[in-house]
PDB file of N, CA and C in Angstrom:
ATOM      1  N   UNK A   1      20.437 118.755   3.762  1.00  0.00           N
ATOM      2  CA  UNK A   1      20.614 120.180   3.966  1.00  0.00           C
ATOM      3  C   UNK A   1      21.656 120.684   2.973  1.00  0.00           C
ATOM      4  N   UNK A   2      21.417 121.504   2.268  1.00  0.00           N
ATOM      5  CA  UNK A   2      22.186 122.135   1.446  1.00  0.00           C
ATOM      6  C   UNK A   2      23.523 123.312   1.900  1.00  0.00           C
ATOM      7  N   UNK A   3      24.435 123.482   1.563  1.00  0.00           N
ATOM      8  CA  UNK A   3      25.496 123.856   1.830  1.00  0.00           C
ATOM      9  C   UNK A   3      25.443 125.414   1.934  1.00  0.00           C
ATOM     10  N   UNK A   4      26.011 125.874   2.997  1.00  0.00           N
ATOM     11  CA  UNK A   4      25.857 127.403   3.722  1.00  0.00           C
ATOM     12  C   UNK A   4      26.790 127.912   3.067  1.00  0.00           C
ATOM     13  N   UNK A   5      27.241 128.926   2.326  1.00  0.00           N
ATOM     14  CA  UNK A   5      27.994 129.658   2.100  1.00  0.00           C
ATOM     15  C   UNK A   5      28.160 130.855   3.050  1.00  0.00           C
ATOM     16  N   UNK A   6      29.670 130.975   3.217  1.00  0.00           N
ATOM     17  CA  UNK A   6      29.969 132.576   3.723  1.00  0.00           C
ATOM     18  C   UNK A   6      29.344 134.139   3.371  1.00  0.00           C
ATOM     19  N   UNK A   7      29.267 134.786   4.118  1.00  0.00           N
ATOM     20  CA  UNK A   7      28.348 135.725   3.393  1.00  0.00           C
ATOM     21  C   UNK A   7      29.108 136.423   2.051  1.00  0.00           C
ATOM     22  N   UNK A   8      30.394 136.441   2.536  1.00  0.00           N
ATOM     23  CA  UNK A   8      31.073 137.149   1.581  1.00  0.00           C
ATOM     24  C   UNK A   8      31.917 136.033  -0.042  1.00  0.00           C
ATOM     25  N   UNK A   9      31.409 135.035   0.126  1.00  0.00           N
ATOM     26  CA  UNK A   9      31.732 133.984  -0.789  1.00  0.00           C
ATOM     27  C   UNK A   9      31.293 134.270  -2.286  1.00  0.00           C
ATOM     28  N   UNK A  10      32.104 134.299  -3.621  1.00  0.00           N
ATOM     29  CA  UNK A  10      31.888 134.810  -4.462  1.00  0.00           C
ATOM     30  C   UNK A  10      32.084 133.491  -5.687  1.00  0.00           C
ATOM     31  N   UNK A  11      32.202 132.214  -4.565  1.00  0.00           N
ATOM     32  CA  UNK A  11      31.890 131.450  -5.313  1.00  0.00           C
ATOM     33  C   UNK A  11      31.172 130.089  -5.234  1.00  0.00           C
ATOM     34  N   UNK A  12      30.747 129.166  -5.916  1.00  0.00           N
ATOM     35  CA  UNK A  12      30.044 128.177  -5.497  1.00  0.00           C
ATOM     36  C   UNK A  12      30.837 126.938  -5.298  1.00  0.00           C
ATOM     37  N   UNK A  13      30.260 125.677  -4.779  1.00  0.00           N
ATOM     38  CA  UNK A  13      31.252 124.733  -5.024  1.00  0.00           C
ATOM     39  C   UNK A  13      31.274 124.360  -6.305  1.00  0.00           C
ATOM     40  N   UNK A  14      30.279 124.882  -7.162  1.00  0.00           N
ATOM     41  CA  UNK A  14      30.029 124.314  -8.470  1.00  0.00           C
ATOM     42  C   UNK A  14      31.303 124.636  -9.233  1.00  0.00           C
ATOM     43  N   UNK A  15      31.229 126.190  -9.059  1.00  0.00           N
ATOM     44  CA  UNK A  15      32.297 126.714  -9.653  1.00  0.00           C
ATOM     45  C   UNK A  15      33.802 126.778  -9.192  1.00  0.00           C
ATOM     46  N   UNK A  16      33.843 126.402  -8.187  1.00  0.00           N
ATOM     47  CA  UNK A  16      35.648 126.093  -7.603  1.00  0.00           C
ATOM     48  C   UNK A  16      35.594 124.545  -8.328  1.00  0.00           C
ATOM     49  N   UNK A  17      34.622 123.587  -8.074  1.00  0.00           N
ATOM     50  CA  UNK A  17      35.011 122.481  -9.377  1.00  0.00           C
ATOM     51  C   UNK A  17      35.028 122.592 -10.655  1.00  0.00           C
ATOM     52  N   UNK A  18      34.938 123.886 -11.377  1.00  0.00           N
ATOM     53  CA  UNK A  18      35.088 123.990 -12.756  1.00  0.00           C
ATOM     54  C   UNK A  18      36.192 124.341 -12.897  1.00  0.00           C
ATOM     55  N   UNK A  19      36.430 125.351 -11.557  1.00  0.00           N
ATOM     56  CA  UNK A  19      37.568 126.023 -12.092  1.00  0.00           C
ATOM     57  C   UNK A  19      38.969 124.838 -11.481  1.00  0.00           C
ATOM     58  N   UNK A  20      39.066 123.824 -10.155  1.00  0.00           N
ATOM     59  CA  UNK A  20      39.888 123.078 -10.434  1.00  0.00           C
ATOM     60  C   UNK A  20      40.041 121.978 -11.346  1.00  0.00           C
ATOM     61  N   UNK A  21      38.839 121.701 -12.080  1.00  0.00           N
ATOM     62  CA  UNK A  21      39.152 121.068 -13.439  1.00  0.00           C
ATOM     63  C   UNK A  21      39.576 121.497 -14.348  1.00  0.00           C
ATOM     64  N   UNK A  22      39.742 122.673 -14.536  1.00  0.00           N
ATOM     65  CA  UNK A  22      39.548 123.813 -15.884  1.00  0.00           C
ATOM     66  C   UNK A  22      40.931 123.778 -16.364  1.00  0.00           C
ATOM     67  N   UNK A  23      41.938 123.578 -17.503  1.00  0.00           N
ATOM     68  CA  UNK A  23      43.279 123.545 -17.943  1.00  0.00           C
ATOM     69  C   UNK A  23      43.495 125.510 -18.355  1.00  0.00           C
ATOM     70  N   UNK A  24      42.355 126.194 -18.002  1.00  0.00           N
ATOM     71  CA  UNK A  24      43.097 127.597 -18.213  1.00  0.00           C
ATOM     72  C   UNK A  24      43.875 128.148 -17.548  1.00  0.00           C
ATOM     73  N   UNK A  25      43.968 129.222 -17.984  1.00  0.00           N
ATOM     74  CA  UNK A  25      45.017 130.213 -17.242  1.00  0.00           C
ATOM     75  C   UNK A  25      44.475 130.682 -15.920  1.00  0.00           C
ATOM     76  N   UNK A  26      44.629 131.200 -14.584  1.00  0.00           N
ATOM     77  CA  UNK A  26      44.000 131.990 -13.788  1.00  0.00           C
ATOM     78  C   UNK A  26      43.096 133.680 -14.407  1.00  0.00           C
ATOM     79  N   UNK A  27      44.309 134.119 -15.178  1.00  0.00           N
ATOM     80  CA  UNK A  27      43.495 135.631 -15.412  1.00  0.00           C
ATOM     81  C   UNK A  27      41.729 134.920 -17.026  1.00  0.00           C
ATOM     82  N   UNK A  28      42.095 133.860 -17.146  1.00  0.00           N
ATOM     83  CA  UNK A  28      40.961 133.405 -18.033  1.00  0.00           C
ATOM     84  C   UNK A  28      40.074 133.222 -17.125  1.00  0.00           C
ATOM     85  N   UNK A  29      40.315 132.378 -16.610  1.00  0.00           N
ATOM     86  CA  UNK A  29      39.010 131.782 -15.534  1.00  0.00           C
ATOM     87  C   UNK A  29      38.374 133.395 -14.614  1.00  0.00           C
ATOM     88  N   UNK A  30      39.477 134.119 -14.010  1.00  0.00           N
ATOM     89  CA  UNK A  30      38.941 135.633 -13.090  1.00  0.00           C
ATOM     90  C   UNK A  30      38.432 135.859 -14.049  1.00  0.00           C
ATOM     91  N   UNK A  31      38.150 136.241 -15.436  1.00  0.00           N
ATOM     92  CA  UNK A  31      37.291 137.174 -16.203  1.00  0.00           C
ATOM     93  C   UNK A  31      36.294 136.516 -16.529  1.00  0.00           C
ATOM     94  N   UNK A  32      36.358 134.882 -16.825  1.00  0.00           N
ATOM     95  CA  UNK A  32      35.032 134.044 -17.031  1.00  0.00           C
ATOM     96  C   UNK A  32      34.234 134.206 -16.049  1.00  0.00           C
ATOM     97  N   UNK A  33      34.666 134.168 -14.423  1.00  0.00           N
ATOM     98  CA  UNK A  33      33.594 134.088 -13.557  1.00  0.00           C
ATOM     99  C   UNK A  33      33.639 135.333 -12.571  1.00  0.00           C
ATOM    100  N   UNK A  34      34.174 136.673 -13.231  1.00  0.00           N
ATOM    101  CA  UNK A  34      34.087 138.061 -12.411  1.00  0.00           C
ATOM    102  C   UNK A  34      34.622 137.704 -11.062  1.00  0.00           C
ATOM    103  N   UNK A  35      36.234 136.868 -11.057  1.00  0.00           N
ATOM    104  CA  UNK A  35      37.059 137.186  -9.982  1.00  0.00           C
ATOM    105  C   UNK A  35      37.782 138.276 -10.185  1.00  0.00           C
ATOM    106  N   UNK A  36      38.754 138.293  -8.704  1.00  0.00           N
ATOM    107  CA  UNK A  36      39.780 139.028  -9.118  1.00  0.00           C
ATOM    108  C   UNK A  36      41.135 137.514  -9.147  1.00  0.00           C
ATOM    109  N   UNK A  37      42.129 137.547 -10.118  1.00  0.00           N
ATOM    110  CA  UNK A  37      42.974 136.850 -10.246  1.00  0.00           C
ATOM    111  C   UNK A  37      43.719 135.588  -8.971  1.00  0.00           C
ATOM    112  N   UNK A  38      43.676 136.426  -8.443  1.00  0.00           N
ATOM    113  CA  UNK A  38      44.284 136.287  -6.587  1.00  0.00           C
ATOM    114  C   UNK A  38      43.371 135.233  -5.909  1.00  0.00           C
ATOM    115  N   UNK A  39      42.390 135.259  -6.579  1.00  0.00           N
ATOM    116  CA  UNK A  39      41.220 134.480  -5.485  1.00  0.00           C
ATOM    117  C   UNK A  39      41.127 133.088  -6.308  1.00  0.00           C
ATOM    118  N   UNK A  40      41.281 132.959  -7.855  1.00  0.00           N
ATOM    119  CA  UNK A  40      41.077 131.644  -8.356  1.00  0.00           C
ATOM    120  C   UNK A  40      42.035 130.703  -7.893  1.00  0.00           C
ATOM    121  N   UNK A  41      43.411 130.861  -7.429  1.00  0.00           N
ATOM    122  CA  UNK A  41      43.897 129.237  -7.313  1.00  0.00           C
ATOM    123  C   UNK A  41      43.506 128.957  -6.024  1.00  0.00           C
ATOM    124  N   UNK A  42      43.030 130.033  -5.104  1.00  0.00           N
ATOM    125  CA  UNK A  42      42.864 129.753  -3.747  1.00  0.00           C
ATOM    126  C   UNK A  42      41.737 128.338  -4.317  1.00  0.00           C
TER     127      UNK A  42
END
């Protein structure tokens, strides 16, 4: 079974593992994947 996301979830697990691998900045990564800043280190 594949993984349920929240309705309001704006991201995947794919992408919270890119972005905790990722050596950028937070405001790099919010504009790579149309966050707002605040929400990437969560």
């Amino acid at each position: 079974m594949g993984n349920i996301l929240h309705a309001n979830a704006k991201t995947t697990p794919k992408i919270r593992k890119k972005i905790q691998e990722s050596k950028d900045s937070a405001p790099t990564l919010a504009k790579r994947y149309k966050l707002n800043v605040k929400t990437v280190p969560r």
